[in-house]
N, C-alpha and C. Protein backbone atom coordinates (compact mmCIF):
# COMPACT_ATOMS: atom_id res chain seq x y z
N UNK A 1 11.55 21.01 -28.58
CA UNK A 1 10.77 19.86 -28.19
C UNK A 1 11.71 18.84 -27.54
N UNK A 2 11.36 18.52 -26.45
CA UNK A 2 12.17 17.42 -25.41
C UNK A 2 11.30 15.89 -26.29
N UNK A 3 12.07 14.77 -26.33
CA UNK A 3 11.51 13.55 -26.68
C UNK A 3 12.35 12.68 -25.74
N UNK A 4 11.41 11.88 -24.87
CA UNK A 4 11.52 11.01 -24.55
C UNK A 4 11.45 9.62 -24.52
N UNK A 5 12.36 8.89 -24.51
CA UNK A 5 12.03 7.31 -25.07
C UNK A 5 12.54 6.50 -24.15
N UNK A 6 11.68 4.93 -23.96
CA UNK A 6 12.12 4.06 -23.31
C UNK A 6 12.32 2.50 -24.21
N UNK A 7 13.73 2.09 -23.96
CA UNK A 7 13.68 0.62 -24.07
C UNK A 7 12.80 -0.24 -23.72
N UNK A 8 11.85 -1.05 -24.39
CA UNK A 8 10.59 -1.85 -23.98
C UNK A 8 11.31 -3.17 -23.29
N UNK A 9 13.06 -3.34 -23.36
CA UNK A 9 13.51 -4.40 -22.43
C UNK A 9 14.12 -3.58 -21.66
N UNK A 10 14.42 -2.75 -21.70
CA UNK A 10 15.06 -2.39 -20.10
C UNK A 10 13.36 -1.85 -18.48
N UNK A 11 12.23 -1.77 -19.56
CA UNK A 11 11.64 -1.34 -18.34
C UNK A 11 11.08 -2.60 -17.19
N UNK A 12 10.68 -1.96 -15.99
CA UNK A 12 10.81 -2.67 -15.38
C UNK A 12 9.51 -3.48 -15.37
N UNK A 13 8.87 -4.39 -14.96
CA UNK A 13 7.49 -4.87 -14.79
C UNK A 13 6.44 -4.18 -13.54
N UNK A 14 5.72 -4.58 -14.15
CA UNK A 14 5.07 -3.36 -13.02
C UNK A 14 3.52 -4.00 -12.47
N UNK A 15 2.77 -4.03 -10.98
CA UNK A 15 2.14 -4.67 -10.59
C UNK A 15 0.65 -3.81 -10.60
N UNK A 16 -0.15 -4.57 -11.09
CA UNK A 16 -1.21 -3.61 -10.91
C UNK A 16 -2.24 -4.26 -9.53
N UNK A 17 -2.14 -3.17 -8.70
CA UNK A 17 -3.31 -3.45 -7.52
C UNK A 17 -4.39 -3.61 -7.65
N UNK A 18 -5.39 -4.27 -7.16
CA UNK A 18 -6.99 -4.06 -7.27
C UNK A 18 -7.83 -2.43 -6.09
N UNK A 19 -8.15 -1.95 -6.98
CA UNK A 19 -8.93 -1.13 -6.28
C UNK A 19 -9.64 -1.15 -5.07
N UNK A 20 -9.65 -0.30 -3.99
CA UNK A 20 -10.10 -0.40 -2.94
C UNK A 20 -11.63 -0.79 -2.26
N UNK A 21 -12.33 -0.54 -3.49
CA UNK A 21 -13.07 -1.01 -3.72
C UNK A 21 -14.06 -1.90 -4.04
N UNK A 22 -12.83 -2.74 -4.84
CA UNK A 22 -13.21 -4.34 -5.16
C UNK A 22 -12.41 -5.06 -4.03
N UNK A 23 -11.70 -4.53 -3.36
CA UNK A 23 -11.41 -5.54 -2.60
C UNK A 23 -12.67 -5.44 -1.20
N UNK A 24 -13.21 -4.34 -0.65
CA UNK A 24 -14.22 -4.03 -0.11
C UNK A 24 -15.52 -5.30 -0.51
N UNK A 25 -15.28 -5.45 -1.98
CA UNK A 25 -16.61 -6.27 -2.53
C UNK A 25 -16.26 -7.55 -2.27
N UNK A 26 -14.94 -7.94 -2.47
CA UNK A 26 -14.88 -9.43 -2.45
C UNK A 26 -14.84 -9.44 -0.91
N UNK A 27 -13.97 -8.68 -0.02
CA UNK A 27 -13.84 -9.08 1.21
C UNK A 27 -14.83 -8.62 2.15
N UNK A 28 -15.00 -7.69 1.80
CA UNK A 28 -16.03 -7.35 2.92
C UNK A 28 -15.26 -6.58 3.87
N UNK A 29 -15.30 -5.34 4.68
CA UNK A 29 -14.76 -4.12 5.37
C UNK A 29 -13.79 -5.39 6.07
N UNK A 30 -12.09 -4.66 6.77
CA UNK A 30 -11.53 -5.51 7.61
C UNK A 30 -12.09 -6.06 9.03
N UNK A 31 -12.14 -6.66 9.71
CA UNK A 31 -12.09 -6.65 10.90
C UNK A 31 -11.66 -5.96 12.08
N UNK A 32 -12.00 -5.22 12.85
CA UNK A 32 -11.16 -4.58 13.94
C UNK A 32 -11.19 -5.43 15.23
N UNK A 33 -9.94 -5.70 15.41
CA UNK A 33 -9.25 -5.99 16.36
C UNK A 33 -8.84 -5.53 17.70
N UNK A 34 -8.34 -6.17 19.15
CA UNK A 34 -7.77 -5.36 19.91
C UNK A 34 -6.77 -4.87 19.67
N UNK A 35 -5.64 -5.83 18.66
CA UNK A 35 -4.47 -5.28 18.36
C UNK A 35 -4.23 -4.06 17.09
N UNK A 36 -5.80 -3.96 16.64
CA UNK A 36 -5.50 -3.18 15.61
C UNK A 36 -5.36 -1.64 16.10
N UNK A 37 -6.05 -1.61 17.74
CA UNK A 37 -6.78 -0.80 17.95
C UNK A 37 -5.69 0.28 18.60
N UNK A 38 -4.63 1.56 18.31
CA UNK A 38 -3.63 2.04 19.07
C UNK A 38 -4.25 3.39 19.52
N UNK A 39 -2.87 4.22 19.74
CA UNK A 39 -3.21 5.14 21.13
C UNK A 39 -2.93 6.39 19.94
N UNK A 40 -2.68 6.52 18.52
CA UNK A 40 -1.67 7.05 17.84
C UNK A 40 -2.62 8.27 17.76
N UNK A 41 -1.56 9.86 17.67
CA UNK A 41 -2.35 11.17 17.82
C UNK A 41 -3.17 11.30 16.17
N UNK A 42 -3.98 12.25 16.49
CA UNK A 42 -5.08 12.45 15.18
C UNK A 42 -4.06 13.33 14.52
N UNK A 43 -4.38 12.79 13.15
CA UNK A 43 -3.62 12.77 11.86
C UNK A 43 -2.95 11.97 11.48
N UNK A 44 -2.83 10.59 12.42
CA UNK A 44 -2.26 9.26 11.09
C UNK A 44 -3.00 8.76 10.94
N UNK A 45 -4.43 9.02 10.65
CA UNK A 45 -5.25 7.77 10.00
C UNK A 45 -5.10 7.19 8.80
N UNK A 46 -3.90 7.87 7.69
CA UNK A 46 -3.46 7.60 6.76
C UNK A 46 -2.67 6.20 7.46
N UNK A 47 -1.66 6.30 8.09
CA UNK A 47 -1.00 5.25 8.49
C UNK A 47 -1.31 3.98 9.11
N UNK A 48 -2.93 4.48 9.59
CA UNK A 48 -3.79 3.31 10.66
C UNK A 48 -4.53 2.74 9.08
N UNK A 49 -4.94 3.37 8.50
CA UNK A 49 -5.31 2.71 6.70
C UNK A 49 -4.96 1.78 6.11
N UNK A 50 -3.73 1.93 6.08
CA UNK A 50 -2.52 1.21 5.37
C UNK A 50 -2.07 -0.10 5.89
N UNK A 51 -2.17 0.40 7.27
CA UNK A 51 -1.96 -0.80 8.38
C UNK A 51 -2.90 -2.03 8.36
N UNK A 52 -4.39 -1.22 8.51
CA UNK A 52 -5.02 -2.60 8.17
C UNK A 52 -5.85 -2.88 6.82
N UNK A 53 -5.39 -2.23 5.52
CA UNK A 53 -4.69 -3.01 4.27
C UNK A 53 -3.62 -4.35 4.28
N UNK A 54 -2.85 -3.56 5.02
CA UNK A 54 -1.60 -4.71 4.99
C UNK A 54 -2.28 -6.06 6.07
N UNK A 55 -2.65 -5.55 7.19
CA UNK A 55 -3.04 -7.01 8.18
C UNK A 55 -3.65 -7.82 7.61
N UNK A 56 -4.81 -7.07 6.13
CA UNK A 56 -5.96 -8.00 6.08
C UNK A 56 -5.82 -9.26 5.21
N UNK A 57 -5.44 -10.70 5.26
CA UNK A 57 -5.02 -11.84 4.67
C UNK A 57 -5.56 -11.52 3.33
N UNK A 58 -4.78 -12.16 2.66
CA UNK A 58 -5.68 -12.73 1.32
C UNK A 58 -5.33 -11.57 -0.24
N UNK A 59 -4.64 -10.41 0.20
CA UNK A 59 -5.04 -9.30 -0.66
C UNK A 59 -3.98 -9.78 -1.51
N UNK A 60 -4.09 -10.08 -2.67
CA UNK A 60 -3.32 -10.45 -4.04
C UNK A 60 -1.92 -9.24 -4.12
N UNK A 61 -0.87 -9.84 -4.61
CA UNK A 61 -0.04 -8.79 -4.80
C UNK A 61 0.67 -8.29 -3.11
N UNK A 62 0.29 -8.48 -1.78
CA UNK A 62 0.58 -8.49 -1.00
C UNK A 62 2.18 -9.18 0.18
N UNK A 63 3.21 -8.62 -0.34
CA UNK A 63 4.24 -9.39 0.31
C UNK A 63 5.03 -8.75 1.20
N UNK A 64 4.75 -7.41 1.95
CA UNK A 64 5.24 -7.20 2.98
C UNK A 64 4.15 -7.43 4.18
N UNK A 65 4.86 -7.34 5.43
CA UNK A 65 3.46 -7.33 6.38
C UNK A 65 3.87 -6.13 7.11
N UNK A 66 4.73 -5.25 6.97
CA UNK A 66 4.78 -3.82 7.47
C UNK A 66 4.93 -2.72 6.21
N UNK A 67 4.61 -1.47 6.36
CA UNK A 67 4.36 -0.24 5.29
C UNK A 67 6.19 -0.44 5.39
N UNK A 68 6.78 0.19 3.70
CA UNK A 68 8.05 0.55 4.06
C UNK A 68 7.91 2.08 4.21
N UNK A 69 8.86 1.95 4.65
CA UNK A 69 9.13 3.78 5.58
C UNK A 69 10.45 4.34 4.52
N UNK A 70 10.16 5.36 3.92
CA UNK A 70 11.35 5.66 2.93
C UNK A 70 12.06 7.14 3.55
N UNK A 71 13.07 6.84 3.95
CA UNK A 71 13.46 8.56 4.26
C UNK A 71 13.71 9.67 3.56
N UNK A 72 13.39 10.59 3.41
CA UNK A 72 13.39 11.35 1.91
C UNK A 72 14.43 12.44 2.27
N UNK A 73 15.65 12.19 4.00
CA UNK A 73 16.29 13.19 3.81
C UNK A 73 17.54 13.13 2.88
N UNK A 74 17.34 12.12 2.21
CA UNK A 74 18.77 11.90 1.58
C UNK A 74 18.63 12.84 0.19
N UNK A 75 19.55 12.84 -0.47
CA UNK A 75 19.79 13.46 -1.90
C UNK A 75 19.15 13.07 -2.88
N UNK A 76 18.76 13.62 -3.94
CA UNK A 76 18.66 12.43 -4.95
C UNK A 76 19.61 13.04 -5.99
């Protein structure tokens, strides 16, 4: 049997988002824009998603205004 344990002061704090859903309710769908609007090939609509998540003012918990981009060729 493996047991795992964590220090309740070493962990870190952790943010909980509101569901996509409730934010749908309070806000109401985003706006589309000219600038929202790009040329990008089919299959990033994940990334066009995210994008205007992030544009849309107001969303609690919100402090970047671009997605971070993580490179995963490194080691771990």
């Amino acid at each position: 049997m493996l047991r795992i344990s964590f220090s309740e002061n070493q962990l870190e704090r952790t943010f909980q988002y509101p569901s996509e859903s409730s934010l749908l309710e309070e806000f109401g769908p985003p706006e589309e824009s000219e600038s929202l609007v790009s040329t990008n090939p089919p299959g990033d609509e994940e990334e066009e998603e995210e994008e205007l998540l992030l544009l849309h003012r107001g969303l609690p918990g919100l402090l970047r205004s671009k997605p971070l981009i993580v490179d995963e060729s490194c080691r771990r």
